[in-house]
C-alpha atoms as a PDB file:
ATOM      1  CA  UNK A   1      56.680 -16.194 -11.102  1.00  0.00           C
ATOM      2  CA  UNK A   2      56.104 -12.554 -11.254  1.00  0.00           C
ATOM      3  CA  UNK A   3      58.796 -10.321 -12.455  1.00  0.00           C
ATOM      4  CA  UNK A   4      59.925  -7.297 -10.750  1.00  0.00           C
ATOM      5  CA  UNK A   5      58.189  -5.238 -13.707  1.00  0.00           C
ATOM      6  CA  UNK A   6      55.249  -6.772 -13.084  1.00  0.00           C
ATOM      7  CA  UNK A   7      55.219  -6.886  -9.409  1.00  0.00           C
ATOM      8  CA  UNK A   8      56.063  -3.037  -9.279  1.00  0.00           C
ATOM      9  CA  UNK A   9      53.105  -2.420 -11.481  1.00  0.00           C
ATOM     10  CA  UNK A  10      50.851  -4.099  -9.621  1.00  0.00           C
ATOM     11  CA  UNK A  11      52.467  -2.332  -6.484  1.00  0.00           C
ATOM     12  CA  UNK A  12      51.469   1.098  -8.502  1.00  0.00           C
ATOM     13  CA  UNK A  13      48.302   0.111  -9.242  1.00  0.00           C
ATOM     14  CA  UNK A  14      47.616  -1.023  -5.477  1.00  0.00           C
ATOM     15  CA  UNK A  15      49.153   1.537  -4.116  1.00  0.00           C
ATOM     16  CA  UNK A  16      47.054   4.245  -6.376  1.00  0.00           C
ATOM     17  CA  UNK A  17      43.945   2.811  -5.311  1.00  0.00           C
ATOM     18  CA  UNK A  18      44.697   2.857  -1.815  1.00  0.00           C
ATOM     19  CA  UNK A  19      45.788   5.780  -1.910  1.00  0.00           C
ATOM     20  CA  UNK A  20      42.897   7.387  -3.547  1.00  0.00           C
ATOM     21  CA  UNK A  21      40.217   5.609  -1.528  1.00  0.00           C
ATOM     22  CA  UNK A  22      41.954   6.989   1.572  1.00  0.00           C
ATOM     23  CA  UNK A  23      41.897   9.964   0.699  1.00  0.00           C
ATOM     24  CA  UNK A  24      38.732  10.107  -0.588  1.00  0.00           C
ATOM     25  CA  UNK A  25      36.876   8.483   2.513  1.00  0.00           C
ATOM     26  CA  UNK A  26      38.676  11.268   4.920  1.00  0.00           C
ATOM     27  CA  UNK A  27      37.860  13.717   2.728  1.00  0.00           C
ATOM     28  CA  UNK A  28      35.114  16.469   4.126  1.00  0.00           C
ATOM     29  CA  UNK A  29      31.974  15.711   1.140  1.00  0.00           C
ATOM     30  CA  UNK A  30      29.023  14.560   1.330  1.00  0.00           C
ATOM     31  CA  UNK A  31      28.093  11.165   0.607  1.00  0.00           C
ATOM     32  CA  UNK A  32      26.774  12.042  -2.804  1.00  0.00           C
ATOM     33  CA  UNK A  33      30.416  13.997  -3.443  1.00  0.00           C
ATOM     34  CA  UNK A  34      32.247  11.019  -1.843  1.00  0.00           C
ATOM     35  CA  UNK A  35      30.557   8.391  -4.720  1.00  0.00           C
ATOM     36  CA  UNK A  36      31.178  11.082  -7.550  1.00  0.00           C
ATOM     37  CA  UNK A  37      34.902  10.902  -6.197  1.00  0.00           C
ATOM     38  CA  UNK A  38      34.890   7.031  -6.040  1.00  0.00           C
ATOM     39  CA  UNK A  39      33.516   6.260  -9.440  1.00  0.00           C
ATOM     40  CA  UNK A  40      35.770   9.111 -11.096  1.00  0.00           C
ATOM     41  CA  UNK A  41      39.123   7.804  -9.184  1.00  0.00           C
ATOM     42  CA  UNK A  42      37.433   4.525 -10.289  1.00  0.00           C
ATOM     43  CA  UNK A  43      37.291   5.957 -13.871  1.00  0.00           C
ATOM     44  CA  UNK A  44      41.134   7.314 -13.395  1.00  0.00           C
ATOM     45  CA  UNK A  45      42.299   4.170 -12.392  1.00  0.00           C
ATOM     46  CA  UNK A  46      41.381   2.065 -15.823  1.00  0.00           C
ATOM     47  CA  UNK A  47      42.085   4.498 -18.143  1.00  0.00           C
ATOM     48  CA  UNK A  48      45.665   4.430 -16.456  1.00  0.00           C
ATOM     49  CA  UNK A  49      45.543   0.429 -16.367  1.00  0.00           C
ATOM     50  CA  UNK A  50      44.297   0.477 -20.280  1.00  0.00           C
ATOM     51  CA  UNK A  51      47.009   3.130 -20.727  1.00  0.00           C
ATOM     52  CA  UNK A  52      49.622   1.336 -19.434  1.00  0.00           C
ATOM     53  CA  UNK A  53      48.811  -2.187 -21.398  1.00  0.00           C
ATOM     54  CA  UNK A  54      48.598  -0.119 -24.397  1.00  0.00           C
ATOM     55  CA  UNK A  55      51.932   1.220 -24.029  1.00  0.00           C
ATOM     56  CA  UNK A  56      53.105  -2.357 -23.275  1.00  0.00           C
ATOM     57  CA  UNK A  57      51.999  -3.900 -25.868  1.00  0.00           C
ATOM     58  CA  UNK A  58      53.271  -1.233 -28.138  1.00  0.00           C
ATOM     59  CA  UNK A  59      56.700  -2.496 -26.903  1.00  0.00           C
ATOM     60  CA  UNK A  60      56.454  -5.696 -27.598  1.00  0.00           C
ATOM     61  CA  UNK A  61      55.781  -4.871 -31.235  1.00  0.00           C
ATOM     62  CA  UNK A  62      59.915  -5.194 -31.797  1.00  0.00           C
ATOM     63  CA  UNK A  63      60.295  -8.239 -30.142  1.00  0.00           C
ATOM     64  CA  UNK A  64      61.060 -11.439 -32.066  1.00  0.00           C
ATOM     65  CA  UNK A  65      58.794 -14.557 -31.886  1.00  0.00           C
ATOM     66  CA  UNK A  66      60.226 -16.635 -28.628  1.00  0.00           C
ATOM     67  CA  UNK A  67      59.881 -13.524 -26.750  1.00  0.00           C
ATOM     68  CA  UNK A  68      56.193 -12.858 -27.773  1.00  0.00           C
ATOM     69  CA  UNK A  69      55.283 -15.997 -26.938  1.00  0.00           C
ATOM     70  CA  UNK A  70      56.805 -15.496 -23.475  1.00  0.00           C
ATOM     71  CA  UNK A  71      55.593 -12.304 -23.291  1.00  0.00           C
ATOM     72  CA  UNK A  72      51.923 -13.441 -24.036  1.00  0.00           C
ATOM     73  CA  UNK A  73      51.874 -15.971 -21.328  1.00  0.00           C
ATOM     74  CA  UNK A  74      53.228 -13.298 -18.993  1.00  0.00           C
ATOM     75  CA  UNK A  75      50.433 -10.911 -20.036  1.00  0.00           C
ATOM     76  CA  UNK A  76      47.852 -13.285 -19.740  1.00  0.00           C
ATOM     77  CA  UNK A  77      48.980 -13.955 -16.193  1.00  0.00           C
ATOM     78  CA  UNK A  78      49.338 -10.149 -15.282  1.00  0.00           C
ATOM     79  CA  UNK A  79      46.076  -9.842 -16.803  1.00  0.00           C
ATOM     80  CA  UNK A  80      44.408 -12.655 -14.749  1.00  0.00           C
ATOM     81  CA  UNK A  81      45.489 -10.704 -11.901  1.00  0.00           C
ATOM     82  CA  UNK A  82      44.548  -7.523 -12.899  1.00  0.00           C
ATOM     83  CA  UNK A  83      40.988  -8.988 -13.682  1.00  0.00           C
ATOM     84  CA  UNK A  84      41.231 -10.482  -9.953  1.00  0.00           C
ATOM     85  CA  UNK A  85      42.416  -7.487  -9.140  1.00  0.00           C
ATOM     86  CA  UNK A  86      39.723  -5.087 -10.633  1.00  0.00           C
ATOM     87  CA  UNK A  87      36.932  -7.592  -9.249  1.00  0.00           C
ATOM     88  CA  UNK A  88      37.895  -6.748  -5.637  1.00  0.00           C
ATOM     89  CA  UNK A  89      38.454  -3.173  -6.563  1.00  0.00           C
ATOM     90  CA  UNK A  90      34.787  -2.846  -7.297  1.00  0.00           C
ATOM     91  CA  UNK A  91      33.626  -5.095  -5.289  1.00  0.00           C
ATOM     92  CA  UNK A  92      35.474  -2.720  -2.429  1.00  0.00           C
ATOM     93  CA  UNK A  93      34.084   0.158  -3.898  1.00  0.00           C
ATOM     94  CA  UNK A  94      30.404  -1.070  -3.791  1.00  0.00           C
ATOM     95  CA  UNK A  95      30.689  -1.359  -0.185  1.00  0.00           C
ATOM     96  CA  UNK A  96      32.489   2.260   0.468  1.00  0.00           C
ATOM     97  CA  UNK A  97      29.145   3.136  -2.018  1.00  0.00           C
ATOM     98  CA  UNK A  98      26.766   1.984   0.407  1.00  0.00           C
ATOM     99  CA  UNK A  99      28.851   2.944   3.598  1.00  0.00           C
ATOM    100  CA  UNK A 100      28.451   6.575   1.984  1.00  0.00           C
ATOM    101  CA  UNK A 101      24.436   6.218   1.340  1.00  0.00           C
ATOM    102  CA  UNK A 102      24.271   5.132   4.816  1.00  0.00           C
ATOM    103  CA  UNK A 103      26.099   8.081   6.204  1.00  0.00           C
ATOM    104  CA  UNK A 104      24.158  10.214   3.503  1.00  0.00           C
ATOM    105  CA  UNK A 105      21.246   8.972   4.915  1.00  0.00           C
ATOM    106  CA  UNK A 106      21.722   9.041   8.824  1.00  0.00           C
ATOM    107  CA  UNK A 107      23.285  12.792   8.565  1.00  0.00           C
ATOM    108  CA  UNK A 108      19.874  13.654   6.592  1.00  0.00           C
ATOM    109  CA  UNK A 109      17.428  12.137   8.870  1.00  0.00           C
ATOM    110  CA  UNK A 110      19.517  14.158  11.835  1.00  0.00           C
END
């Protein structure tokens, strides 16, 4: 079971990427701009994921043992599903990738 911490993060962090793959598909660039823009959003996105564990576990640091025990089974859960998560991410992005060499490439042959 997730808790609501957990689930809003991973809300966040869905949210963000949606977000910034939106905008960055319907954004007026070429398809060499539009990769750039992925793979820096893509870039943004774990630094802000590492940030954000960091700061977790830098939390944790005061808790007593029961609770970092708990704690450690939740993060290895969230992380699970972050790793899930970050699989489809780029797995998602490889695609938009080659959607944007193939719209690269038909504009140029035009």
């Amino acid at each position: 079971i997730m808790s609501s911490d957990s689930k809003l993060l991973l809300g966040l962090i869905l949210g963000a990427a949606t977000g910034a793959v939106a905008g960055l598909l319907l954004a007026p660039a070429s398809g060499k701009e539009t990769r750039e823009n992925i793979s820096d959003k893509a870039s943004e996105l774990k630094s802000d994921l590492d940030k954000k564990f960091n700061e977790l576990s830098q939390k944790i640091q005061d808790l007593d043992g029961e609770s970092i025990a708990e704690f450690k089974e939740k993060y290895d859960q969230m992380s699970a599903k972050v790793k899930d998560l970050e699989k489809e991410l780029t797995s998602k992005m490889d695609k938009l990738k080659k959607e944007a060499k193939t719209v690269e490439a038909n504009a140029n042959s035009i």
